[in-house]
Protein backbone atom coordinates (compact mmCIF):
# COMPACT_ATOMS: atom_id res chain seq x y z
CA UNK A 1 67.11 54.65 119.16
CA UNK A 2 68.75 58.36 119.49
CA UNK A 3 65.37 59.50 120.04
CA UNK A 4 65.02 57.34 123.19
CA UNK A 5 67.92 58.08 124.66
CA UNK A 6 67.65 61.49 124.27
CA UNK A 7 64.27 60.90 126.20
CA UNK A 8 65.14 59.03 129.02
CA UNK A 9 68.21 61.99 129.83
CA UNK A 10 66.09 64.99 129.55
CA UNK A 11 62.99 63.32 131.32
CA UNK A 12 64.60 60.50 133.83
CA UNK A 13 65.77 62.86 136.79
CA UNK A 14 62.26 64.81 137.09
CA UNK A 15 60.03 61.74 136.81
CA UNK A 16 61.82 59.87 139.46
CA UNK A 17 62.08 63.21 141.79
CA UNK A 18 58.26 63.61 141.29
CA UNK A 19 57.47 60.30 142.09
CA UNK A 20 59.67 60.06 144.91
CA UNK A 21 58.54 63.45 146.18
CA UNK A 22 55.20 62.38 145.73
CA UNK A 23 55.39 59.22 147.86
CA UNK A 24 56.24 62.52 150.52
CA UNK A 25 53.16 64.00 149.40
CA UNK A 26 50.64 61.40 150.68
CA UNK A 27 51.06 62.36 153.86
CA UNK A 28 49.77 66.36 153.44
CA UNK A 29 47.16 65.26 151.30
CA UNK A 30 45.98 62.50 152.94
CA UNK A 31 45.57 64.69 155.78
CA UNK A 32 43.92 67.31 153.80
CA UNK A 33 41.64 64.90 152.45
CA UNK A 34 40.61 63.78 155.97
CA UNK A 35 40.35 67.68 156.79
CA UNK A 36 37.90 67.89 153.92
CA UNK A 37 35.56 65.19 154.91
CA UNK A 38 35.60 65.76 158.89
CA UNK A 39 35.21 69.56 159.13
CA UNK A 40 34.28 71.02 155.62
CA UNK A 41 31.55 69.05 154.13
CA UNK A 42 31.25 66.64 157.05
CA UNK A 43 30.94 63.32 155.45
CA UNK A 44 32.31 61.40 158.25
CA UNK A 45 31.69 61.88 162.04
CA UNK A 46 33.46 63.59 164.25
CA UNK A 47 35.30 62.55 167.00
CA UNK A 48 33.08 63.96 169.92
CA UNK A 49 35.98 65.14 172.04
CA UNK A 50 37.47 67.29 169.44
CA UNK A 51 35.99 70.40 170.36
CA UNK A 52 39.83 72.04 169.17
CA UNK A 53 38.09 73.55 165.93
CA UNK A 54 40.04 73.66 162.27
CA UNK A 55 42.81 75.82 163.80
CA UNK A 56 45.15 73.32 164.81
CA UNK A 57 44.45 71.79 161.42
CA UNK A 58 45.18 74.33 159.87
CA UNK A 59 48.45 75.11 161.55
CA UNK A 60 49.46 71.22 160.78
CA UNK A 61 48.04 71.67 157.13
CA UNK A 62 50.09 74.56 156.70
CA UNK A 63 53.08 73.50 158.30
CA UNK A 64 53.05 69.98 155.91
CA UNK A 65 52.17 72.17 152.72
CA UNK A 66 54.98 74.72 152.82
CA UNK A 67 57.87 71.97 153.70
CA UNK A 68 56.45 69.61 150.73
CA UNK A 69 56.28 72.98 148.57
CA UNK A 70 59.95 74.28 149.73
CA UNK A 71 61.35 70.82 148.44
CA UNK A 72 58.77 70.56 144.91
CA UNK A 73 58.99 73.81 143.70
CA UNK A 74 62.73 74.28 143.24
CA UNK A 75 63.59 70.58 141.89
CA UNK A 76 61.35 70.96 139.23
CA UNK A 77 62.39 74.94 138.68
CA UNK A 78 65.52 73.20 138.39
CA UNK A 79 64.64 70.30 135.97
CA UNK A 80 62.19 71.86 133.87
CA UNK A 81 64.99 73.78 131.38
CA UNK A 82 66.23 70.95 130.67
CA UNK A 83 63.31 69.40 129.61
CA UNK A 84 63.13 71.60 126.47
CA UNK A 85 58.91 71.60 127.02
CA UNK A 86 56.83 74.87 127.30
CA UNK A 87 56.39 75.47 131.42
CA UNK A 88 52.50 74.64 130.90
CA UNK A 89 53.13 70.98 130.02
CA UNK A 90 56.10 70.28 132.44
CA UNK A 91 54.34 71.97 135.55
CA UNK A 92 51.18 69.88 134.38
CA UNK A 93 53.30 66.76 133.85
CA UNK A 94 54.84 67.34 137.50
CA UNK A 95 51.67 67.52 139.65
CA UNK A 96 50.42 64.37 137.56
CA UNK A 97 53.41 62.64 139.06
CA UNK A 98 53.43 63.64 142.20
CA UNK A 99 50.16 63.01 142.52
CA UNK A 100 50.38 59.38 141.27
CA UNK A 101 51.81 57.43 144.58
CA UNK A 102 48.47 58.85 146.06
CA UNK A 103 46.20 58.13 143.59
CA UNK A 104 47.69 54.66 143.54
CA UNK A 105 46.98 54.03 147.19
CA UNK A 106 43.56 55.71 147.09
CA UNK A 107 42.68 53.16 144.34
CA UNK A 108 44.62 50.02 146.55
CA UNK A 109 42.27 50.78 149.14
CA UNK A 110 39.37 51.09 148.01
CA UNK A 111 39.63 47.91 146.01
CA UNK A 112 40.99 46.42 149.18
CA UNK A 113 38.19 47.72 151.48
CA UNK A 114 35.62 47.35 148.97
């Protein structure tokens, strides 16, 4: 039972700051996603009155990336010492969790939508 205890402190705080974090993350990669399809490997049609180009994608992209990045990188700088595993597996752990409340709703939907 010391085992699990000792667990749940060192791991508790970053799992539930990656998860939360990530529920903030479906919104830049959602819209990165949609960024893919539309203008990179155009998979879905595009709107014929956008004649903006990527830029102001970009700009948005940019602008949603570096605020999600400024709030990721140093919580889990922070919690990762006290983790007491090797930078490789924590970092990889992290983006696994962040990534989840996405992956989730990707999954919802397309069982949803069929």
């Amino acid at each position: 039972m010391q085992h699990h205890v000792r667990w749940h402190r060192r791991w508790g705080t970053p799992v539930a700051a990656n998860l939360i974090l990530g529920v903030a993350a479906i919104v830049p990669l959602w819209l990165t996603a949609m960024f893919v399809l539309s203008h990179l490997w155009a998979l879905t049609p595009r709107d014929p009155t956008d004649n903006d180009g990527t830029l102001p994608w970009l700009i948005v992209l940019t602008l949603l990336w570096s605020v999600f990045l400024a709030l990721w990188l140093p919580v889990n700088a922070y919690a990762r010492p006290r983790t007491g595993v090797s930078a490789l597996r924590y970092w990889s752990i992290s983006t696994g969790l962040a990534l989840t409340p996405m992956a989730f709703l990707s999954t919802l939907f397309a069982l949803v939508e069929g």
